[in-house]
Protein backbone atom coordinates (compact mmCIF):
# COMPACT_ATOMS: atom_id res chain seq x y z
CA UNK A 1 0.00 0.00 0.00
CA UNK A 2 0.60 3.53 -1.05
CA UNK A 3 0.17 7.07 0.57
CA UNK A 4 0.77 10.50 -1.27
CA UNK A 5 -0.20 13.57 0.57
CA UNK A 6 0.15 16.69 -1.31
CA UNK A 7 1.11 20.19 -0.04
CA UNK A 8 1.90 23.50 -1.45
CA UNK A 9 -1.16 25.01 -3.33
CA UNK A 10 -2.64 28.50 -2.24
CA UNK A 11 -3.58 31.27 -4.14
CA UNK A 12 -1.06 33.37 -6.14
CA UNK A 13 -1.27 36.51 -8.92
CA UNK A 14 -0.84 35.78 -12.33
CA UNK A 15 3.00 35.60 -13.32
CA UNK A 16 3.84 33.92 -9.99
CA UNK A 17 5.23 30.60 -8.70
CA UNK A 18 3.97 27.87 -6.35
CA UNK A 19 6.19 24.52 -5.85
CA UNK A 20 4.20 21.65 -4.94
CA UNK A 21 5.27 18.82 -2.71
CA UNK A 22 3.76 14.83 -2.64
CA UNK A 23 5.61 12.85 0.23
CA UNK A 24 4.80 8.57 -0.67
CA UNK A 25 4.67 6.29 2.07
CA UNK A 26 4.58 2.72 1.85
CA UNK A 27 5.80 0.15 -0.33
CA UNK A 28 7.33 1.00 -3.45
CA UNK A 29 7.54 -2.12 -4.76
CA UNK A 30 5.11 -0.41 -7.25
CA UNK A 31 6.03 2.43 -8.42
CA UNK A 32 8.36 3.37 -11.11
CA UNK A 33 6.66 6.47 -12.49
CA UNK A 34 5.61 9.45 -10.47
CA UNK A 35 3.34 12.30 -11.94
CA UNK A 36 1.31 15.68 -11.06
CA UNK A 37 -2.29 15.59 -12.24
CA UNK A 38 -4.87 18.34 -12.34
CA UNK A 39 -8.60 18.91 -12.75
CA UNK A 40 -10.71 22.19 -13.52
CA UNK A 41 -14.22 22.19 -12.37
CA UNK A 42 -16.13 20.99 -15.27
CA UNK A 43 -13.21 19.84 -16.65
CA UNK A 44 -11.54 16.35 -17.13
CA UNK A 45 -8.19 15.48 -15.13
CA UNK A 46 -5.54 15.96 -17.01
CA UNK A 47 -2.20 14.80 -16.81
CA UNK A 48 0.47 17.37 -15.91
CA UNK A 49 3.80 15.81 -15.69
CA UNK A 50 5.57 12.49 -14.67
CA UNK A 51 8.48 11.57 -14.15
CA UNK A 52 10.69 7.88 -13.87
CA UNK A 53 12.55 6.57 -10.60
CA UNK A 54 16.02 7.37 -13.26
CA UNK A 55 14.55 11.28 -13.48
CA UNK A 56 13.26 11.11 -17.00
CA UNK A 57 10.43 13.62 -17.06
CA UNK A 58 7.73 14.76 -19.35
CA UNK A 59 5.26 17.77 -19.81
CA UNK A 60 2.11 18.56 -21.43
CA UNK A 61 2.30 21.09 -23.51
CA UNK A 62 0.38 23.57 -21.88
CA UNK A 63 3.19 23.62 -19.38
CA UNK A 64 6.52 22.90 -21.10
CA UNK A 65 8.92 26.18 -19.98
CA UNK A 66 7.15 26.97 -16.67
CA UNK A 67 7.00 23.82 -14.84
CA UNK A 68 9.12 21.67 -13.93
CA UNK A 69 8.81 18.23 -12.13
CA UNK A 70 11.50 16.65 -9.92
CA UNK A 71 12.32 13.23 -7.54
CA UNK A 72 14.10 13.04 -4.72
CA UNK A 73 14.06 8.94 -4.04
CA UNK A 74 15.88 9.65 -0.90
CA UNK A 75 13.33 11.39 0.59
CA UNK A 76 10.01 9.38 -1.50
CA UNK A 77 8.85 12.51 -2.77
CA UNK A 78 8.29 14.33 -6.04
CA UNK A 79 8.08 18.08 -6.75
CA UNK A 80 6.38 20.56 -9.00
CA UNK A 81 7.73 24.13 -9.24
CA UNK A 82 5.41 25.95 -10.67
CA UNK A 83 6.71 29.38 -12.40
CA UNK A 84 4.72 31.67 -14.89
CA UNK A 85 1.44 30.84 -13.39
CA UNK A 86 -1.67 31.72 -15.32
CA UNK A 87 -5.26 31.76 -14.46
CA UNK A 88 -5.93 28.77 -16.88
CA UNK A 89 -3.40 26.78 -14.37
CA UNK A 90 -6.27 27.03 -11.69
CA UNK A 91 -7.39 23.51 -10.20
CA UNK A 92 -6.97 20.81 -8.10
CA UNK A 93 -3.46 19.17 -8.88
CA UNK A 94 -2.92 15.76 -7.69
CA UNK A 95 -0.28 12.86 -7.12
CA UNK A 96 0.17 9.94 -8.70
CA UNK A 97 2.29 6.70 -8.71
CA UNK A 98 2.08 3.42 -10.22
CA UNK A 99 3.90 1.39 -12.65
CA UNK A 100 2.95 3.22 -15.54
CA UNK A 101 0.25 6.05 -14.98
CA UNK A 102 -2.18 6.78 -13.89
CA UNK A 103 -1.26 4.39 -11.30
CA UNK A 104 -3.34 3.13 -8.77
CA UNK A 105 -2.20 5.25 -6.19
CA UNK A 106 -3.52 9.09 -5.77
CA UNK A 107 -3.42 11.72 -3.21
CA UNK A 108 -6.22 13.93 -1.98
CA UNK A 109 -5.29 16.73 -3.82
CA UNK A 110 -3.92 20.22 -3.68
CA UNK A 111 -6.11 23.39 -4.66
CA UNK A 112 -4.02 26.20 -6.91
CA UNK A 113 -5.68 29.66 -7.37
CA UNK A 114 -3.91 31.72 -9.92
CA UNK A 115 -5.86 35.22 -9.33
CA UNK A 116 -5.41 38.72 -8.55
C-alpha cells in the first residue's frame, strides 16, 4: 500500500510561482513512475507531468517552460515548481504513482488559485 499527501497550493497573482510537494509512504515495490495531475471544475483530469525513478520527465504542452517536475528517491517525494502561473493553471493538482500512470495510487489533492 501507497500514501501520497500533497502540499503546497494556495492562491497566487498571475505571473507567480507555487512549488508543490507529494511525500509517498509505503511500499514501493510499485512504483516506477511518479506524476502531477490536475482537474478544472467541469473539466476532465488531465495529466500534468511524470516523471521515472532514473529522473526522466515529461510535460504537457500547456506547461513545457514553466514547470518543472523533480524526484528526490531519498526522501520518497516528487516536486512541481510551478513558475509563470496563469489563471488557466487554476485547479486541483494531484499525485500519482504506479507502474505506468495513472497508477493506482492518488493523493487527496492540492487546490491552486492563480488570481489577482
Amino acid at each position: 500500500q501507497v500514501q501520497l499527501v500533497e502540499s503546497g497550493g494556495g492562491l497566487v497573482q498571475p505571473g507567480g510561482s507555487l512549488k508543490l510537494s507529494c511525500a509517498a509512504s509505503g511500499s514501493f515495490f510499485s512504483i516506477n513512475l511518479m506524476g502531477w495531475y490536475r482537474q478544472s471544475p467541469g473539466k476532465e483530469r488531465e495529466v500534468v507531468a511524470a516523471i521515472t525513478g532514473g529522473g526522466i520527465a515529461n510535460y504537457a504542452d500547456s506547461v513545457k517552460g514553466r514547470f518543472t517536475i523533480s524526484r528526490d528517491n531519498a526522501k520518497n517525494t516528487v516536486y512541481l515548481q510551478m513558475n509563470s502561473l496563469k489563471p488557466e493553471d487554476t485547479a486541483v493538482y494531484y499525485c500519482n504513482a504506479g507502474l505506468i500512470l495513472p497508477g493506482p495510487h492518488w493523493g487527496q489533492g492540492t487546490r491552486v488559485t492563480v488570481s489577482s
